[in-house]
Protein backbone atom coordinates (compact mmCIF):
# COMPACT_ATOMS: atom_id res chain seq x y z
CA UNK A 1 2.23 15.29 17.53
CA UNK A 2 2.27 14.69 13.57
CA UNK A 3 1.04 10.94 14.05
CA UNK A 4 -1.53 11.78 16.22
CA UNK A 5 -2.72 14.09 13.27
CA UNK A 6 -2.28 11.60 10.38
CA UNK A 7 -4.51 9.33 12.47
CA UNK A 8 -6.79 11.72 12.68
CA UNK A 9 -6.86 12.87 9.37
CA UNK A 10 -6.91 9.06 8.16
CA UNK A 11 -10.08 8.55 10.75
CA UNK A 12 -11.84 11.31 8.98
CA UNK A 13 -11.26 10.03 5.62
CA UNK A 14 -12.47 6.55 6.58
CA UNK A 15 -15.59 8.41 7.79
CA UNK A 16 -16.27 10.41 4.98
CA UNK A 17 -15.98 7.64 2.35
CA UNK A 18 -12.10 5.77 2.58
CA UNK A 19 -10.99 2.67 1.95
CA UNK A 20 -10.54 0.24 4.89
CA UNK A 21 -10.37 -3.44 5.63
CA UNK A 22 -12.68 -4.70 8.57
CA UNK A 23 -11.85 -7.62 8.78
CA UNK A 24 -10.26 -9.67 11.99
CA UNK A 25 -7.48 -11.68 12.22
CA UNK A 26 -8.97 -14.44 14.12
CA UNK A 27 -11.58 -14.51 11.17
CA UNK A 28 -9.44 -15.26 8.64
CA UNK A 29 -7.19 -17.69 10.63
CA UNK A 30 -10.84 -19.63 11.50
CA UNK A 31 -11.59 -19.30 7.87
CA UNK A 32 -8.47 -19.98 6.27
CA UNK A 33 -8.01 -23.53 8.69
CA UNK A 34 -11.78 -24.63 7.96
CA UNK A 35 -11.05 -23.91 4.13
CA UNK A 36 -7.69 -26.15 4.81
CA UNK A 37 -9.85 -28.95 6.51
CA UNK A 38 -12.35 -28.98 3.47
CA UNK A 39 -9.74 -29.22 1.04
CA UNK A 40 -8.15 -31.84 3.38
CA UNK A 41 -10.74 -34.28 4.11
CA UNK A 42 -12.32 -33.96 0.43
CA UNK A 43 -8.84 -35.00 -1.25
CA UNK A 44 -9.20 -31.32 -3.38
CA UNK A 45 -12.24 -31.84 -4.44
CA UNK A 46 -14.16 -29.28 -2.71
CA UNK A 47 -11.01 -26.72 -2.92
CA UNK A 48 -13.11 -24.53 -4.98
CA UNK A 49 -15.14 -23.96 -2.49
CA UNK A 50 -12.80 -23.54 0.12
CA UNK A 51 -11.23 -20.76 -1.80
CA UNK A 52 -14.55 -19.09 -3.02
CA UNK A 53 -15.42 -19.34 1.01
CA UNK A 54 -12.04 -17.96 2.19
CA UNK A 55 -12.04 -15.34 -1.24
CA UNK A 56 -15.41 -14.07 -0.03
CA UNK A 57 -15.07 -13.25 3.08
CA UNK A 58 -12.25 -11.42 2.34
CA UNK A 59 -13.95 -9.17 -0.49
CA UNK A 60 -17.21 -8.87 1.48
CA UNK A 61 -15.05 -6.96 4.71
CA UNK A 62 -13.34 -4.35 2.19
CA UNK A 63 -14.67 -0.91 1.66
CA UNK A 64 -13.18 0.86 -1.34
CA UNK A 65 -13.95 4.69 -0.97
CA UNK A 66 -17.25 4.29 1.10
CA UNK A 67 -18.44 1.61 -1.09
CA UNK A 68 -18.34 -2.35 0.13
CA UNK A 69 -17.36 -4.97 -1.83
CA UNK A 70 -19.62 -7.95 -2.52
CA UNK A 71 -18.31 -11.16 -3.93
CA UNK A 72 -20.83 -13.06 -6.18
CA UNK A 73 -19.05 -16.10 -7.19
CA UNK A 74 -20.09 -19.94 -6.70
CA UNK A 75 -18.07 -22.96 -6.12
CA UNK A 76 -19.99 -24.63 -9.00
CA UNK A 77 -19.39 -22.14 -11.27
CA UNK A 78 -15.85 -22.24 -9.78
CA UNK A 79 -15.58 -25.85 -10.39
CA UNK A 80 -16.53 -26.02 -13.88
CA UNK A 81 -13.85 -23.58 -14.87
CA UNK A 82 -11.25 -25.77 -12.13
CA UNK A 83 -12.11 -28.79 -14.14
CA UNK A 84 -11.14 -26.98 -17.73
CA UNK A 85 -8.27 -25.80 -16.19
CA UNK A 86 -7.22 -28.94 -14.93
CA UNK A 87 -8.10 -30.76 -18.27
CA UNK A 88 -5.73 -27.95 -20.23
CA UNK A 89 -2.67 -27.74 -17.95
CA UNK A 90 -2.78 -31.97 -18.14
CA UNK A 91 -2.98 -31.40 -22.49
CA UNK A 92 -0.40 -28.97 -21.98
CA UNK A 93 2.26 -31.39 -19.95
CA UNK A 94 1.81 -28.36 -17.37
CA UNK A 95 2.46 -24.99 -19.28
CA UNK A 96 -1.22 -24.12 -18.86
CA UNK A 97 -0.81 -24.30 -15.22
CA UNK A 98 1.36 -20.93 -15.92
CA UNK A 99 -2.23 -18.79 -16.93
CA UNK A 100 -4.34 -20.96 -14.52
CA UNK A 101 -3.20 -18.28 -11.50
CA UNK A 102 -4.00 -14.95 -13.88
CA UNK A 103 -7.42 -17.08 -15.07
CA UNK A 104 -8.15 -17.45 -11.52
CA UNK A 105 -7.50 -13.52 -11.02
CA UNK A 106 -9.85 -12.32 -13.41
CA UNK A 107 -12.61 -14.93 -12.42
CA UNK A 108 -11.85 -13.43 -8.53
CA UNK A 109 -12.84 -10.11 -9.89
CA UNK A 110 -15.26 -11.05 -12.72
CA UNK A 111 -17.15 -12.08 -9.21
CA UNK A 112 -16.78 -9.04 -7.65
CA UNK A 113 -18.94 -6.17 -7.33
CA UNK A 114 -19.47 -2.90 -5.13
CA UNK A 115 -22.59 -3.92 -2.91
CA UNK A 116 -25.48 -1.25 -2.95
């Protein structure tokens, strides 16, 4: 009797403006192997848009308290920013490569906006 009422109370708050993930699992097991495959058959060099592909649809099927995400971000602009990355963690015999996952965070949400 309780979990019928928590799902009932959590279906209410979804419909009157909760947070909630829409997406499918297929979808992102489609997406995720085509962004593999990319990655794959361009030896990395289209990886950046493989994860800005994969990243966005992920973004664009959440709903944070009524309001949908919309990811903005580019694989060009992606790539430049890949490429400095790259060139720093080589100058850096690899410590770089340490900040390139945080730099990569705030780029993610840099990119990200609530869709109106």
């Amino acid at each position: 009797m309780d979990d019928n009422f928590d799902v009932n109370r959590e279906t209410a708050k979804i419909k009157k403006g909760g947070s909630y993930f829409d997406g499918g699992l297929f979808q992102l097991i489609a997406w995720s192997i085509l962004g593999f495959l990319i990655t794959l058959f361009t030896l990395g060099i289209c990886y950046p848009w493989a994860l800005c592909m994969v990243y966005g649809w992920r973004i664009n099927h959440t709903v944070i308290e009524g309001n949908r995400l919309k990811f903005t971000g580019s694989a060009v602009g992606l790539f430049g920013h890949w490429i400095k990355w790259l060139l720093l963690t080589i100058i850096t015999f690899g410590i770089y490569g340490f900040w390139v996952r945080i730099s990569l965070e705030k780029w993610k949400v840099k990119n990200t906006r609530f869709q109106y």
